[in-house]
C-alpha atoms as a PDB file:
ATOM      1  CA  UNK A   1     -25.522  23.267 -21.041  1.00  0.00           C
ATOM      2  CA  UNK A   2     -27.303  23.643 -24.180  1.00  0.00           C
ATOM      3  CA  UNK A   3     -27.147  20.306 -26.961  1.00  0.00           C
ATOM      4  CA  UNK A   4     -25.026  22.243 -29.303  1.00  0.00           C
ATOM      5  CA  UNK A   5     -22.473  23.289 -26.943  1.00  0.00           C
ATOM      6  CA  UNK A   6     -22.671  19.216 -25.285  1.00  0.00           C
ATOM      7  CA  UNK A   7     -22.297  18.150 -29.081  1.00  0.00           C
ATOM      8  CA  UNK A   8     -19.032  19.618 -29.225  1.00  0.00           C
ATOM      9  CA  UNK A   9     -17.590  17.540 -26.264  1.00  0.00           C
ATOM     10  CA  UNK A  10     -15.356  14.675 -27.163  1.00  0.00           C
ATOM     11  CA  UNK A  11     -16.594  11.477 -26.563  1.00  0.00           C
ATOM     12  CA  UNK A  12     -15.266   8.503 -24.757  1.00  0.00           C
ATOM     13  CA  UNK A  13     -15.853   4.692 -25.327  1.00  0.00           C
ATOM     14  CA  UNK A  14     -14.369   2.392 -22.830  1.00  0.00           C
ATOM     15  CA  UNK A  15     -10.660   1.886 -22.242  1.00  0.00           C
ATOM     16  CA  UNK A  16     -10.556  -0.715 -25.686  1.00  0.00           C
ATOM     17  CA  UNK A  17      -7.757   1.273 -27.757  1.00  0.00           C
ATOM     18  CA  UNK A  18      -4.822   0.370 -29.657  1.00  0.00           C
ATOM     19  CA  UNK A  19      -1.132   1.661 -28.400  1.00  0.00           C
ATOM     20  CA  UNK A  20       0.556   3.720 -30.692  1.00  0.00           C
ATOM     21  CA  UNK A  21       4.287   3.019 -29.819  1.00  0.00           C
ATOM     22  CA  UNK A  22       5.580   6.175 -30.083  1.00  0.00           C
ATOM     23  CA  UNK A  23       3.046   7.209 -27.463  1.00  0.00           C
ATOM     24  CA  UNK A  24       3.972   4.306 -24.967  1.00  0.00           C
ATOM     25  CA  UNK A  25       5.600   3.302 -22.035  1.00  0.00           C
ATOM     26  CA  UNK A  26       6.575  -0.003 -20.010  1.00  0.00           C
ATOM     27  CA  UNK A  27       6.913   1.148 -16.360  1.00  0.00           C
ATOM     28  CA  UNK A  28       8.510  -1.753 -14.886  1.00  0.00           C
ATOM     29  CA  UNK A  29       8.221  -1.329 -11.192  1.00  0.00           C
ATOM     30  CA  UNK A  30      10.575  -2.489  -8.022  1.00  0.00           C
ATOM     31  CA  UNK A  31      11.625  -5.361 -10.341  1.00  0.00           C
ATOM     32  CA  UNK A  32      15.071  -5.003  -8.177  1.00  0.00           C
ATOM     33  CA  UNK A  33      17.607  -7.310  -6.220  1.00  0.00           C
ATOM     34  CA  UNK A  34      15.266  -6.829  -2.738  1.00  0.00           C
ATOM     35  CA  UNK A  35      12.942  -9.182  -3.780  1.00  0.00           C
ATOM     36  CA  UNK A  36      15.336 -12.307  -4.439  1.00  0.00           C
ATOM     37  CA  UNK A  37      16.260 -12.075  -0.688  1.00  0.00           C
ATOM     38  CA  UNK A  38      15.990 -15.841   0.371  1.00  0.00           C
ATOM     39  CA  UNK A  39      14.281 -14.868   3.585  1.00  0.00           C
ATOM     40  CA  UNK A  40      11.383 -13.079   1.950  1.00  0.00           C
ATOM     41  CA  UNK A  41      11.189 -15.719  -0.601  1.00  0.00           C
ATOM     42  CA  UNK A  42      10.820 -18.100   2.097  1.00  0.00           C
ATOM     43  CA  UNK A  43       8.088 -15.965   4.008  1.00  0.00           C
ATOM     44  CA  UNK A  44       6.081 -16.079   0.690  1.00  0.00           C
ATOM     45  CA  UNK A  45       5.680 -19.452  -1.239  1.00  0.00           C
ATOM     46  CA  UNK A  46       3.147 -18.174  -3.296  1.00  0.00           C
ATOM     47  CA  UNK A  47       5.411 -15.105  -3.891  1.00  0.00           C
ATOM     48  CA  UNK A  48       8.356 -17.529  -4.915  1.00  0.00           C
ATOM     49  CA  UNK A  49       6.290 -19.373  -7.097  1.00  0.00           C
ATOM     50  CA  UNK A  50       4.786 -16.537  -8.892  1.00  0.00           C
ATOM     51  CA  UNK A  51       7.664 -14.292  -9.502  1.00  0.00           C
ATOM     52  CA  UNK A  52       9.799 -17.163 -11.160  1.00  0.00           C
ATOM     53  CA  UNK A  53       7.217 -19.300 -12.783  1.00  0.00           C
ATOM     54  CA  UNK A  54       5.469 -16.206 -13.847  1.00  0.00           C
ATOM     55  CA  UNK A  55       6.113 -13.110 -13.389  1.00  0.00           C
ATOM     56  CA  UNK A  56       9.451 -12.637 -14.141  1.00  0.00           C
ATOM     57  CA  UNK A  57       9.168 -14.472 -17.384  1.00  0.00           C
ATOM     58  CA  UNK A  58       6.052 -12.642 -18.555  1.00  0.00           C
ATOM     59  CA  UNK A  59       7.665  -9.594 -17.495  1.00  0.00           C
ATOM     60  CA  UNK A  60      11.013 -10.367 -19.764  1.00  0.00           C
ATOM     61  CA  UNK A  61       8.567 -11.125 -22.495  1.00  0.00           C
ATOM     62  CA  UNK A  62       6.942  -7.454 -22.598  1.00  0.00           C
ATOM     63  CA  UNK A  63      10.073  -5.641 -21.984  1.00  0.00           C
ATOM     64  CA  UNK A  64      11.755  -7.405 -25.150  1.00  0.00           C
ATOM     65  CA  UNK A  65       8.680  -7.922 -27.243  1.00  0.00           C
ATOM     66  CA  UNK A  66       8.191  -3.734 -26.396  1.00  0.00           C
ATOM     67  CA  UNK A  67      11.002  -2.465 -27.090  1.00  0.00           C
ATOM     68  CA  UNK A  68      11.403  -4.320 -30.106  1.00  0.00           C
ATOM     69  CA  UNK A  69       8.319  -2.265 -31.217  1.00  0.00           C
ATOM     70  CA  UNK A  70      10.196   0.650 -30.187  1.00  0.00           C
ATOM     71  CA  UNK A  71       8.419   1.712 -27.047  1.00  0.00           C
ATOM     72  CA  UNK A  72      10.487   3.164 -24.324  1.00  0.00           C
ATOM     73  CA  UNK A  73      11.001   1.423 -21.063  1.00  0.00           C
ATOM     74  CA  UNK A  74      11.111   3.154 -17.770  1.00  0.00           C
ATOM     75  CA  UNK A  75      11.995   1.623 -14.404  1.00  0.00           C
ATOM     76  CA  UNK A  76      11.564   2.651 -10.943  1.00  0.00           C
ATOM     77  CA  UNK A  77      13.340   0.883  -7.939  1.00  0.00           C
ATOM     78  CA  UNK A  78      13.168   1.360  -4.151  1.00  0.00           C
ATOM     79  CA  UNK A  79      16.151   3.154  -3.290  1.00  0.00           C
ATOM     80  CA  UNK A  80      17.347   6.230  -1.330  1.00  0.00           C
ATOM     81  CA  UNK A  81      19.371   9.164  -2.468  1.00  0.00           C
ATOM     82  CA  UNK A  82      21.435   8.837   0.259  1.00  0.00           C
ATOM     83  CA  UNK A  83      23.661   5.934   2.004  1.00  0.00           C
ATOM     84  CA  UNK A  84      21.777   6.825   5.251  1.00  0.00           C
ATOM     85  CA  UNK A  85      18.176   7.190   3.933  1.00  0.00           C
ATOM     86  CA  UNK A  86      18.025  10.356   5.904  1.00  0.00           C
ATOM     87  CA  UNK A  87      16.117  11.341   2.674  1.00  0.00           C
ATOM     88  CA  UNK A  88      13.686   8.691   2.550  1.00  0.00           C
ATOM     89  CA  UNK A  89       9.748   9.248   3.777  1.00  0.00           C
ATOM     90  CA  UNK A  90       8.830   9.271   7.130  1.00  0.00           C
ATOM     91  CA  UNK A  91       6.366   5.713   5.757  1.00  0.00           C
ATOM     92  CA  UNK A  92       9.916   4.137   4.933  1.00  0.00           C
ATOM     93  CA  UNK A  93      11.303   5.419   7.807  1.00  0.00           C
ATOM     94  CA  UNK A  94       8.529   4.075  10.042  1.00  0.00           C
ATOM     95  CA  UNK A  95       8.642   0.930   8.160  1.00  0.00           C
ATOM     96  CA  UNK A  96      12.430   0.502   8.360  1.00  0.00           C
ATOM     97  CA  UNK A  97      12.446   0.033   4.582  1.00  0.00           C
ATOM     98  CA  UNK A  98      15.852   1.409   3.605  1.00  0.00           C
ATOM     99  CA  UNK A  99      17.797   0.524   0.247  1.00  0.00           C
ATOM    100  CA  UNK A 100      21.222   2.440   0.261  1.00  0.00           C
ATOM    101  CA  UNK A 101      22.255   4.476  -2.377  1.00  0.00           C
ATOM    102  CA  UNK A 102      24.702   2.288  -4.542  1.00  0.00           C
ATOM    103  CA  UNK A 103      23.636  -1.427  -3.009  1.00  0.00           C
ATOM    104  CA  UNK A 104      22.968  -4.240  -5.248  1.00  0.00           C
ATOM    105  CA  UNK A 105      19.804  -4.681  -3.548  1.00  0.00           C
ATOM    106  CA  UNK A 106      18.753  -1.556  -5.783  1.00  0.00           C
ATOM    107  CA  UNK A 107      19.549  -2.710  -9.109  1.00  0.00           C
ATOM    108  CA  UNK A 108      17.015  -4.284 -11.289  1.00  0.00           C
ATOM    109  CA  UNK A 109      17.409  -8.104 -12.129  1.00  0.00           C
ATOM    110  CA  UNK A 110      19.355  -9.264 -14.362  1.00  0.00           C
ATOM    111  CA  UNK A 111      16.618 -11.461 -16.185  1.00  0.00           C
ATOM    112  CA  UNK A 112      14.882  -7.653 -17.663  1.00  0.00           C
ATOM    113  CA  UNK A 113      17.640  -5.578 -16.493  1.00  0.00           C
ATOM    114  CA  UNK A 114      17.466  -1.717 -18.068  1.00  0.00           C
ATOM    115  CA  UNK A 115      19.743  -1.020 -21.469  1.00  0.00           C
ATOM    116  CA  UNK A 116      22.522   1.341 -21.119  1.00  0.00           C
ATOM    117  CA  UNK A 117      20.185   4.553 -22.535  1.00  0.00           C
ATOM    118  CA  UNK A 118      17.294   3.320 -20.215  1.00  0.00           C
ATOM    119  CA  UNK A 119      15.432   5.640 -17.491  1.00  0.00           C
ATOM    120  CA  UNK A 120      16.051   4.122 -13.803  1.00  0.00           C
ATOM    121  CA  UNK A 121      14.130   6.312 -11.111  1.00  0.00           C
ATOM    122  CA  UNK A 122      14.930   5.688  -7.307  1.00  0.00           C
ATOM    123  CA  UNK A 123      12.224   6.229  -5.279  1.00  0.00           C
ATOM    124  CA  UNK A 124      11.352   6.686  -1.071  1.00  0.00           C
ATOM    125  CA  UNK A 125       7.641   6.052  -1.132  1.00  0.00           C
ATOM    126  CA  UNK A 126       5.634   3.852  -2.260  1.00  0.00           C
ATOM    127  CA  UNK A 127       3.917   5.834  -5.223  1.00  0.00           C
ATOM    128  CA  UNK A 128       6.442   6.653  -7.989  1.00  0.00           C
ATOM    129  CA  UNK A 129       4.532   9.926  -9.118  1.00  0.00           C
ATOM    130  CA  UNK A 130       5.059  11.099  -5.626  1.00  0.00           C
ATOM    131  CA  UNK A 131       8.570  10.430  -5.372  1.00  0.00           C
ATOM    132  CA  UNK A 132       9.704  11.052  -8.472  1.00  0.00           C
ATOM    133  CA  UNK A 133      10.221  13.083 -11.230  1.00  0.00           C
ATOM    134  CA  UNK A 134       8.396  10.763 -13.796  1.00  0.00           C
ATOM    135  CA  UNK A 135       5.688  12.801 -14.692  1.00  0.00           C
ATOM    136  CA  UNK A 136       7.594  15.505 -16.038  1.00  0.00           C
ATOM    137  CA  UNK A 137       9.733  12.721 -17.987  1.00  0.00           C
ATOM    138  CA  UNK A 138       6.665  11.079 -19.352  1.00  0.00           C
ATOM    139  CA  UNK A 139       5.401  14.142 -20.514  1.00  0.00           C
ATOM    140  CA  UNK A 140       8.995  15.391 -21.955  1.00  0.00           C
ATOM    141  CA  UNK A 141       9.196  12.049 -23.945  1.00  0.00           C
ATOM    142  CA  UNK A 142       5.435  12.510 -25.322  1.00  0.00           C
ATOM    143  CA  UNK A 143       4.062   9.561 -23.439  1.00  0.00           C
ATOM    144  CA  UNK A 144      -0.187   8.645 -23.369  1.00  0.00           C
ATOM    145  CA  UNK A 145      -0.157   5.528 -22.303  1.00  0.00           C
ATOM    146  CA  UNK A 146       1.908   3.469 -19.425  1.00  0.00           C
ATOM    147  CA  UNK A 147       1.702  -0.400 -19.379  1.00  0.00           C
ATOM    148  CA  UNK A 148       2.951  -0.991 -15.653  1.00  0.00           C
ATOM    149  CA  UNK A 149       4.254  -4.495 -14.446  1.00  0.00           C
ATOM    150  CA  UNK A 150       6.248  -5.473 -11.423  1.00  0.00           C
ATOM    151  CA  UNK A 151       6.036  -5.699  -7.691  1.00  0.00           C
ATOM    152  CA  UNK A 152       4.258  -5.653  -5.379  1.00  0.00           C
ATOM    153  CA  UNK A 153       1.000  -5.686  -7.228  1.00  0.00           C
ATOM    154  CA  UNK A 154      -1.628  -4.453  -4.251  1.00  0.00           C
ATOM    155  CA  UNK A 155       1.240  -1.919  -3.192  1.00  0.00           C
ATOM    156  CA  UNK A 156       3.683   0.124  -5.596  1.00  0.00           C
ATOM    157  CA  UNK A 157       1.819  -1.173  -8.568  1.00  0.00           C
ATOM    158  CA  UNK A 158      -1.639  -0.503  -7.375  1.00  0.00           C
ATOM    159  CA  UNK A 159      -0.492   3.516  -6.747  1.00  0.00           C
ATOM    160  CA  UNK A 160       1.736   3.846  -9.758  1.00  0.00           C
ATOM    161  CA  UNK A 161      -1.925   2.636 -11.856  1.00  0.00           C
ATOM    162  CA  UNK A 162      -3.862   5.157  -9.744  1.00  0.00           C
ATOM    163  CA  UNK A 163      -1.553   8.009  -9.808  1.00  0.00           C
ATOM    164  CA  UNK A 164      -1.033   7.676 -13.676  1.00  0.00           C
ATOM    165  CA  UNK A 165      -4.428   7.568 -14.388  1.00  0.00           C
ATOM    166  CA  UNK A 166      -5.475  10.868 -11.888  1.00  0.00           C
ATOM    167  CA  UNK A 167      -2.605  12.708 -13.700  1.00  0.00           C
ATOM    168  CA  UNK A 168      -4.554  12.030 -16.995  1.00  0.00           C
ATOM    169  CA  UNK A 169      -2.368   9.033 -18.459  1.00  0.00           C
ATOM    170  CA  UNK A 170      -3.936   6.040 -19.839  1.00  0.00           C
ATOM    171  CA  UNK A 171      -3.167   3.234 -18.119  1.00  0.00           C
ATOM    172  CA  UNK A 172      -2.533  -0.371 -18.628  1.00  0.00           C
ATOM    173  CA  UNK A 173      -1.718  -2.997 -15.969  1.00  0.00           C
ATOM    174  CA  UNK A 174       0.322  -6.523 -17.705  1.00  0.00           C
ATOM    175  CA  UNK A 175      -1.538  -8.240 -14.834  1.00  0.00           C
ATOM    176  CA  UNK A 176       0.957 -11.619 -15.538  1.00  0.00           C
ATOM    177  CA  UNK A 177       3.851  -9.796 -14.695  1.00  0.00           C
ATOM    178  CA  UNK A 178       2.732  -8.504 -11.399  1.00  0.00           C
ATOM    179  CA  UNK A 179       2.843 -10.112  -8.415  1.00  0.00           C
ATOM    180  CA  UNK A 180       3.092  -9.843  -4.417  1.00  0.00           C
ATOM    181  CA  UNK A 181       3.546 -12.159  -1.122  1.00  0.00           C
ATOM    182  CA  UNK A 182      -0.226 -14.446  -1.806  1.00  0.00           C
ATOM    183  CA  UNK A 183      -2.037 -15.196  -5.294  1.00  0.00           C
ATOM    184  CA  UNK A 184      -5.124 -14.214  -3.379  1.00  0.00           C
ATOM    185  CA  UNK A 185      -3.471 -10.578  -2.472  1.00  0.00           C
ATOM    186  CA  UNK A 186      -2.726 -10.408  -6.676  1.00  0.00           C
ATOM    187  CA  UNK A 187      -6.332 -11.180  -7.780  1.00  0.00           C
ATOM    188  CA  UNK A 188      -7.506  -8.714  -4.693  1.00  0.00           C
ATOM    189  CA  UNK A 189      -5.411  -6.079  -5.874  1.00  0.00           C
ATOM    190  CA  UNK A 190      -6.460  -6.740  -9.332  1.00  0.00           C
ATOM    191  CA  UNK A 191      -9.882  -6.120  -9.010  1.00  0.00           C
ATOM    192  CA  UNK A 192      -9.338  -3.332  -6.475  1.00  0.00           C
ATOM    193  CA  UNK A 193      -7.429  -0.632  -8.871  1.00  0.00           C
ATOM    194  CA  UNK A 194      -9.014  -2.735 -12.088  1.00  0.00           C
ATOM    195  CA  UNK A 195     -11.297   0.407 -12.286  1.00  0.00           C
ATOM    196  CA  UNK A 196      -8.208   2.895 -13.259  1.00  0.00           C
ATOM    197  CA  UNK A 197      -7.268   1.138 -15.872  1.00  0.00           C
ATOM    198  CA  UNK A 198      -7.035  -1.818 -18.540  1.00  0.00           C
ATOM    199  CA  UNK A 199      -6.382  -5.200 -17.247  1.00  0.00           C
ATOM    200  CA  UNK A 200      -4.228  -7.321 -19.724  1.00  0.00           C
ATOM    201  CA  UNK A 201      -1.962 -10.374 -20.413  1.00  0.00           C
ATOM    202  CA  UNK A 202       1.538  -9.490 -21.824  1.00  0.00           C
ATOM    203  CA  UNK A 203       0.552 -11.130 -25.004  1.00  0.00           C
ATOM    204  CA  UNK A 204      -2.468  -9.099 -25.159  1.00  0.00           C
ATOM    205  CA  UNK A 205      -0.619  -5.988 -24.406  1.00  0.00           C
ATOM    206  CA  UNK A 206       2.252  -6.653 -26.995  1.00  0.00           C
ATOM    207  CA  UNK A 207      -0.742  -7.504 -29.750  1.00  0.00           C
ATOM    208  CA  UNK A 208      -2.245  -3.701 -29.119  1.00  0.00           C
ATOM    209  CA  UNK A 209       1.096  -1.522 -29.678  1.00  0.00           C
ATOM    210  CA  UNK A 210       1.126  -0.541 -33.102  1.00  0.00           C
END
């Protein structure tokens, strides 16, 4: 490649950029009724402790403090098409991870539940860009950049950061309202997908939409 024809290629500085709202979404992911079940809560201290004394606060904070700003929110929950599952992937199958169609164990709780002209995606897998039609939503609504938060961080939040970066969209992980089962499994998961996109606090996110 000759230097005039390199000069003419756009250049790239680090992930350090402001969010324009308009441009913007909150993904708020598997923030649903299934993960308030007592028996998982008891499984997981560290998972009970993080999701109430942090998560789910931090998490109320950048949906409010975002839309207020005007950016849209989008969630995704774990939940099949069908009352059977029959339509769920063979992973959720194997795993016997089944939400009916319909159950309150799909809905998203209360504490940052969706408005009434909010975009709620069910999804079979664990990615939501496989499952789902959100890419051709984001993309309809003129979306850039996706701020993701929810659970479980080193699972659906880890691919939904991947995905959405691989399909070109800037991405932005509200580490403090993530979490999953340990604290060490957060930080792990942190650092693992850290690479696909920009780590932040919800205050820090909030302070970058413009």
């Amino acid at each position: 490649m000759s230097e005039q024809a390199g000069s003419t290629l756009a250049r790239y500085e680090g992930r350090d950029r402001k969010l324009v709202a308009a441009r913007t979404a909150v993904l708020v992911v598997d923030a649903q009724n299934a993960e308030l079940v007592p028996e998982v809560l008891a499984q997981y201290p560290d998972f009970d402790r993080a999701l109430h004394g942090r998560a789910l606060p931090a998490m109320k904070r950048l949906v409010d403090g975002a839309r207020a700003k005007g950016v849209e929110i989008v969630y995704t929950v774990i939940e099949s098409l069908t009352r059977d599952g029959r339509d769920r992937s063979l992973d959720h199958k194997l795993s016997n991870i089944h939400i009916p169609r319909g159950s309150h164990l799909g809905k998203v709780i209360d504490l940052v539940a969706p408005q009434e002209d909010d975009i709620v995606l069910p999804k079979t897998s664990s990615g939501v860009f496989n499952s789902t039609n959100i890419d051709y939503v984001l993309r309809n609504l003129g979306v850039e950049n996706v701020v993701v938060a929810g659970f479980l961080t080193d699972q659906c939040v880890d691919m939904a950061v991947r995905d959405g970066a691989d399909r070109g969209y800037y991405m932005i992980c509200a580490e403090d309202a993530c979490a999953t089962y340990t604290d060490e499994r957060h930080a792990t998961g942190l650092r693992a997908f850290g690479g696909y996109c920009r780590v932040q606090d919800v205050d820090a996110v909030l302070a970058d939409i413009v």
